[in-house]
Protein backbone atom coordinates (compact mmCIF):
# COMPACT_ATOMS: atom_id res chain seq x y z
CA UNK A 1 -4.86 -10.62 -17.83
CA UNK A 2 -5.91 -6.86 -17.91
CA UNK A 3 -7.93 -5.97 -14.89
CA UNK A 4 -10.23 -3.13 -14.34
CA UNK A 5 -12.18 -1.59 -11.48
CA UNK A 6 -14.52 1.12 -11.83
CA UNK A 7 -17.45 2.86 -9.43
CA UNK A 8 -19.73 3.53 -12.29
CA UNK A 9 -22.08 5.28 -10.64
CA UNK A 10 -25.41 4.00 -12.13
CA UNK A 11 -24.09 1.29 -15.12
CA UNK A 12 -27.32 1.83 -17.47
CA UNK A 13 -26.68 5.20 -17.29
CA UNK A 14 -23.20 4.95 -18.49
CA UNK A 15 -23.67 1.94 -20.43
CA UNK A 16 -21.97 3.50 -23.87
CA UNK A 17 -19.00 4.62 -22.00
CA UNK A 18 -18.11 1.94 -19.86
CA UNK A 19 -18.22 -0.52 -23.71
CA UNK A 20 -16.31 1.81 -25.13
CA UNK A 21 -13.79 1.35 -22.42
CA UNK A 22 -13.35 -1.87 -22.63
CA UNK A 23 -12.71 -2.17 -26.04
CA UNK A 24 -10.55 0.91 -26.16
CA UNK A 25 -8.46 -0.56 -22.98
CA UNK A 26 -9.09 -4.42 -23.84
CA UNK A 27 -10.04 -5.43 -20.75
CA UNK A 28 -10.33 -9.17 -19.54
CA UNK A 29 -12.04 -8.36 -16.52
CA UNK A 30 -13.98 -5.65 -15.13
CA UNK A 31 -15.36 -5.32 -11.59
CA UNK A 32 -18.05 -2.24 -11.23
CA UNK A 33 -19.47 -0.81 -7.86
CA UNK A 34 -22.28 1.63 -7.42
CA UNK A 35 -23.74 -0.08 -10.61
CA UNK A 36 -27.73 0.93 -8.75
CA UNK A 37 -29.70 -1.58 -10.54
CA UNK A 38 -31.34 -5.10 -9.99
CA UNK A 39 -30.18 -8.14 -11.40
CA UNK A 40 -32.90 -8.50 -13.48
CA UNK A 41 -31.94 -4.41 -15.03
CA UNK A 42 -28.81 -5.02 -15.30
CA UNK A 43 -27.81 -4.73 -18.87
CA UNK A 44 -26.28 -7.95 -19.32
CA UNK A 45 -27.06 -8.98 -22.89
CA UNK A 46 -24.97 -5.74 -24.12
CA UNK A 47 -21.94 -7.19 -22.17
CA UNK A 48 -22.47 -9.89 -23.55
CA UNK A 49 -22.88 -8.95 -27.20
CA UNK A 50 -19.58 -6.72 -27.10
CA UNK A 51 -17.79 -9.79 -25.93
CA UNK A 52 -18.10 -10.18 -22.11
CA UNK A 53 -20.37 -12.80 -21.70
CA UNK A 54 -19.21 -14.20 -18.42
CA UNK A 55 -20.79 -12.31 -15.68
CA UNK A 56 -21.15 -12.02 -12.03
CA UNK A 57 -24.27 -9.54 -10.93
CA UNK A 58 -25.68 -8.50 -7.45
CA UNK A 59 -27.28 -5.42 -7.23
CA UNK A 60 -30.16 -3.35 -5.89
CA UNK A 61 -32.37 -0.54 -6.63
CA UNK A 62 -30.75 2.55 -7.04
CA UNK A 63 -28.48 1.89 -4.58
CA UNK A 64 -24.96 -0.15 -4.40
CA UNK A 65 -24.47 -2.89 -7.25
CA UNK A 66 -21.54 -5.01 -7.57
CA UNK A 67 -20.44 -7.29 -10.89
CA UNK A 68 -17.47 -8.56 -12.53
CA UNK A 69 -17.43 -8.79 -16.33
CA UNK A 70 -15.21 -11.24 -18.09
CA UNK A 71 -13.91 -12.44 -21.37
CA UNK A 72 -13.49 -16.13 -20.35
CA UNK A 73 -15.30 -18.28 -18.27
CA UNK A 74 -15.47 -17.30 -14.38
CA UNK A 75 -16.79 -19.70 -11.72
CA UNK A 76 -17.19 -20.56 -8.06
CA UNK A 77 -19.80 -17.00 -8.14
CA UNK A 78 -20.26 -16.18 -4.69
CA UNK A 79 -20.80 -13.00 -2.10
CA UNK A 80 -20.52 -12.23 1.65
CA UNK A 81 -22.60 -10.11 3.90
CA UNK A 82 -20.99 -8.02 5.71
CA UNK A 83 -21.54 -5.68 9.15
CA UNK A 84 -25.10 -7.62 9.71
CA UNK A 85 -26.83 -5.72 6.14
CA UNK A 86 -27.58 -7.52 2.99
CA UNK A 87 -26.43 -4.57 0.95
CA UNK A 88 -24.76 -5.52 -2.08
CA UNK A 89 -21.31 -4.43 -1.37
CA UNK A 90 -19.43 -7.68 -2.31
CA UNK A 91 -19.12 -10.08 -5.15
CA UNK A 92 -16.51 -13.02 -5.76
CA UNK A 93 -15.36 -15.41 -8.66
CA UNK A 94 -12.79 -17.37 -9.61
CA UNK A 95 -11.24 -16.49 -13.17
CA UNK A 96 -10.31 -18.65 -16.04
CA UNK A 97 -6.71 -18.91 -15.02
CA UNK A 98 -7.36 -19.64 -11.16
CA UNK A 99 -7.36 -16.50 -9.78
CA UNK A 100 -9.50 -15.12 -7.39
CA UNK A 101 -11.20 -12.16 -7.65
CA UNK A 102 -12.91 -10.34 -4.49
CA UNK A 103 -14.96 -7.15 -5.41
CA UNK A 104 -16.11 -4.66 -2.90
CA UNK A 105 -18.05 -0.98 -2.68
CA UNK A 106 -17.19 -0.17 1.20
CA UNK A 107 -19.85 2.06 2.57
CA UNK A 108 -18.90 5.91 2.29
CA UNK A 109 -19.57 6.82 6.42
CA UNK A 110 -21.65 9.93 5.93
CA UNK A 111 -20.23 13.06 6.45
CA UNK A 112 -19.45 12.83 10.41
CA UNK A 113 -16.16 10.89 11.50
CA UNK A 114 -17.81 9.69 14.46
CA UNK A 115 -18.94 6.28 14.70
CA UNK A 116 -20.89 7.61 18.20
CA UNK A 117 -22.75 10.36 16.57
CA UNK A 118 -23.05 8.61 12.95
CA UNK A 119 -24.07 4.99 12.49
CA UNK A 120 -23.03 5.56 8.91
CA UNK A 121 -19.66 6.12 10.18
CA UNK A 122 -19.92 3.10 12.36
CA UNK A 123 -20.83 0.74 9.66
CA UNK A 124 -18.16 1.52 8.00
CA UNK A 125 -15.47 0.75 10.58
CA UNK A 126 -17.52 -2.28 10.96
CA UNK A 127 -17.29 -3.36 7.63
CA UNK A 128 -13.46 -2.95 7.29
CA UNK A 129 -12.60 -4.86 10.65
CA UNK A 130 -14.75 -7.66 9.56
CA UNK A 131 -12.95 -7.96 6.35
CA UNK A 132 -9.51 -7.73 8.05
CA UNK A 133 -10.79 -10.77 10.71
CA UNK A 134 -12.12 -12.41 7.38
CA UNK A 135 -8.53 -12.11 5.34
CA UNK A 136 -6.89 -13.09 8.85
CA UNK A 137 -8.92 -16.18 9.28
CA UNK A 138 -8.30 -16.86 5.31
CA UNK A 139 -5.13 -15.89 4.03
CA UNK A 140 -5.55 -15.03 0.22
CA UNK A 141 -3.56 -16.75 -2.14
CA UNK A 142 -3.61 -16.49 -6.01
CA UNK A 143 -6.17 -13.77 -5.14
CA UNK A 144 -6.86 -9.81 -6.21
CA UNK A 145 -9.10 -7.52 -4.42
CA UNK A 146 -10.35 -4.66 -6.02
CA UNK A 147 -12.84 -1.82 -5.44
CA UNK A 148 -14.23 1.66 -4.30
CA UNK A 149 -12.85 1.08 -0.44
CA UNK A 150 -13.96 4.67 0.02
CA UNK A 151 -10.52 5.01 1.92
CA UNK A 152 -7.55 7.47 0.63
CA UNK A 153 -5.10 5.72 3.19
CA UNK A 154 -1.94 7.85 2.22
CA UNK A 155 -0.74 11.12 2.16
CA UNK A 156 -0.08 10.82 -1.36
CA UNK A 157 -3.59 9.76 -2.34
CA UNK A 158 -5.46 12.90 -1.51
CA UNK A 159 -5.00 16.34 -2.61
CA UNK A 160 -4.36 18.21 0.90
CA UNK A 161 -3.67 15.54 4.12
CA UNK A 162 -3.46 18.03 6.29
CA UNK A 163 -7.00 19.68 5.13
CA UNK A 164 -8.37 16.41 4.92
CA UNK A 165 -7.39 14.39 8.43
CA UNK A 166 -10.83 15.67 9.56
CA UNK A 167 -13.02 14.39 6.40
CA UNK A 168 -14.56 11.25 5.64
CA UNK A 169 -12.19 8.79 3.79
CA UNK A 170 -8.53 10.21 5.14
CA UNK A 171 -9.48 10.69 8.91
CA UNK A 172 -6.60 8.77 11.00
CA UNK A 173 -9.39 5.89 12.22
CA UNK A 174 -9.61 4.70 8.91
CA UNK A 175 -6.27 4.81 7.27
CA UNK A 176 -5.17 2.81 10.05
CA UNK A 177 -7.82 0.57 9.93
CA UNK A 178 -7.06 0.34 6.18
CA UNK A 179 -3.19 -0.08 6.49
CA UNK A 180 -4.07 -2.69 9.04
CA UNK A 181 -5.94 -4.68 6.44
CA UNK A 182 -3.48 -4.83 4.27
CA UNK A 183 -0.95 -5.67 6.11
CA UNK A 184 -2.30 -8.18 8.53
CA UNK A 185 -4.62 -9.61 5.64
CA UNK A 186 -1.98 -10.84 3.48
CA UNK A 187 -2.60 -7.72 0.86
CA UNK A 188 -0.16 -6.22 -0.97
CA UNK A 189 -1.05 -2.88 -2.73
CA UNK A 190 -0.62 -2.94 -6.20
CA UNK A 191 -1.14 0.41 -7.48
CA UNK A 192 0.94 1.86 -4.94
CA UNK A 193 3.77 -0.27 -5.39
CA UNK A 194 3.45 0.23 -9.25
CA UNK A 195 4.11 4.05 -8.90
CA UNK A 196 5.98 3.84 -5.76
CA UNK A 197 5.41 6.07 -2.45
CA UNK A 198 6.32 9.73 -3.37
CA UNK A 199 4.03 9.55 -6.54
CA UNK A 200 0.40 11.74 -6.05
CA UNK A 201 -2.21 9.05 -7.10
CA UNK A 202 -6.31 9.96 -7.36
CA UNK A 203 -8.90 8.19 -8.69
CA UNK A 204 -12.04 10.29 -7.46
CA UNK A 205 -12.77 14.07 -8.03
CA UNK A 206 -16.01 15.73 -6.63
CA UNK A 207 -18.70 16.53 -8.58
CA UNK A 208 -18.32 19.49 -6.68
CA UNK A 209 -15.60 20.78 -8.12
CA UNK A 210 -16.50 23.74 -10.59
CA UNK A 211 -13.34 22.94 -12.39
CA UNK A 212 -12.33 19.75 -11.30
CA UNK A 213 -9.00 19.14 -13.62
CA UNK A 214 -7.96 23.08 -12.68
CA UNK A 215 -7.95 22.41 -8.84
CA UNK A 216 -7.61 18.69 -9.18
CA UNK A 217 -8.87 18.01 -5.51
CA UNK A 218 -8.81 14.03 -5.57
CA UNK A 219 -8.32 11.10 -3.78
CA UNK A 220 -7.45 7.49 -4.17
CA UNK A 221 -10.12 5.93 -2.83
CA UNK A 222 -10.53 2.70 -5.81
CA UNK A 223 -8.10 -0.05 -4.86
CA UNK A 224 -6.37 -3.14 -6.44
CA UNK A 225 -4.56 -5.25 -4.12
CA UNK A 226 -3.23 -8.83 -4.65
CA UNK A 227 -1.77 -11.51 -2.72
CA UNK A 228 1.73 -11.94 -2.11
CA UNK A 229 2.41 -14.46 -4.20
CA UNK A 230 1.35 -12.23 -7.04
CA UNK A 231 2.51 -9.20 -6.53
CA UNK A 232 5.82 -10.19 -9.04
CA UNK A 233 3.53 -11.14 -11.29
CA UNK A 234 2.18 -7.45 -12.04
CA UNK A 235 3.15 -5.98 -15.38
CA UNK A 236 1.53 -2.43 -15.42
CA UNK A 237 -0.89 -0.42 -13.55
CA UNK A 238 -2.72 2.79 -15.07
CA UNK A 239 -5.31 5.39 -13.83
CA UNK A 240 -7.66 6.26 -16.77
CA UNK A 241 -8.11 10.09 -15.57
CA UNK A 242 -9.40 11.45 -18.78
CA UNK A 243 -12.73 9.71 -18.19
CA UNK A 244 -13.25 12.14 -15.56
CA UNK A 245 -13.50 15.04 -18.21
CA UNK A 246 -16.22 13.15 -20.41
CA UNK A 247 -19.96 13.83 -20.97
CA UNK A 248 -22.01 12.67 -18.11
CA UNK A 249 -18.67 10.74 -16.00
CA UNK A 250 -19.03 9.17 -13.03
CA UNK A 251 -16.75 10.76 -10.31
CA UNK A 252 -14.54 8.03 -9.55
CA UNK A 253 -12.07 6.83 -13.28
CA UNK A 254 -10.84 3.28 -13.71
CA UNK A 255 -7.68 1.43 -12.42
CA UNK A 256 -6.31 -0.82 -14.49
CA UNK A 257 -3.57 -3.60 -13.56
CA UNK A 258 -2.09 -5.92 -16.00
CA UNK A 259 -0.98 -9.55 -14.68
């Protein structure tokens, strides 16, 4: 199974490019975040006439949007609420071959890392400790979770740490908080362990940027993790950076793990 996850960033907006994706990558399975669109928007008959027929929507109005895409049937279609909002930040199903697939868009945290002065902030330390109590409570098994975690919890997954300690996404409160999810949740992380610790790993580049290859300010902030009795099972991970320099990207590329 080839497995992607993408922040899309509005999916009717960059409906050509994420189909030409998955052809050009042959994905089984792709799980989008920020897709900003209601269910009944979403452009599910395209999907399904490229060949992804099996789908899994929840979104909103210009805001959030989760869905996972597949190939072959999915079932058991369900979501969680999490940190008391019905935001559609999390979607669920179970694939073809058994395996569980948890999708998430964890809330950015606004611009002050202060969960005092910045309920955004709060939220999203909320959010995080609920899932870690969650994958606590319920060990995963024969599960991946994937997403835009909004969370760079290494050194090696953002351009400067030492710049960065004080920003959203890298501050010390929530790469611990992170860590601590995966390893008290059962987690392990798959992309990491694919390229192994020293290697510099982004998935997210400002819009910002005036040149955004030239100073290549990123961070890792998209995610696929699986449970621990898959993680011999993984074949290949990739990064697909070049969408980054298309027309009209979204700011965050596509991680791809084969299983």
């Amino acid at each position: 199974m080839k497995l992607a996850t993408w922040n899309i960033n509005s999916v009717r907006l960059r409906l050509p490019l994420v189909l030409q994706f998955l052809q050009d990558a042959d994905i089984d399975v792709l799980c989008l975040q920020e897709t900003k669109t209601e269910d009944q928007h979403f452009p599910a008959a395209a999907f399904a006439e490229a060949g992804w027929p099996y789908q899994a929507i929840r979104g909103e109005k210009s805001y959030n949007g989760v869905a996972i895409l597949a190939r072959q049937p999915i079932s058991r279609i369900t979501h969680r609420e999490w940190a008391g909002k019905t935001d559609c930040r999390h979607i669920s199903a179970v694939t073809a071959d058994g395996v569980q697939i948890e999708n998430f868009y964890v809330p950015a945290g606004g611009d002050i890392a202060d969960p005092q002065e910045n309920p955004k902030f709060a939220h999203k330390l909320q959010f995080i400790d609920e899932m870690t109590q969650h994958f606590l409570a319920h060990p995963p098994q024969r599960q991946i979770l994937v997403g835009d975690l909004n969370i760079a919890p290494l050194a090696e997954d953002v351009w400067s740490s030492k710049q960065l300690l004080k920003v959203v996404s890298h501050t010390p409160v929530e790469t611990d908080a992170l860590k601590a999810l995966i390893a008290d949740g059962g987690w392990h992380d798959a992309v990491r362990g694919h390229f192994g610790a020293d290697a510099r790993l982004y998935s997210w580049w400002s819009y910002r940027a005036r040149d955004w290859a030239a100073s290549d300010r990123g961070r890792r902030l998209d995610h696929i993790w699986v449970s621990h009795d898959l993680a011999d099972a993984v074949q290949d991970v990739s990064i697909h950076r070049a969408l980054r320099g298309v027309e009209k990207p979204s700011d965050h590329v596509p991680v791809v793990i084969s299983i």
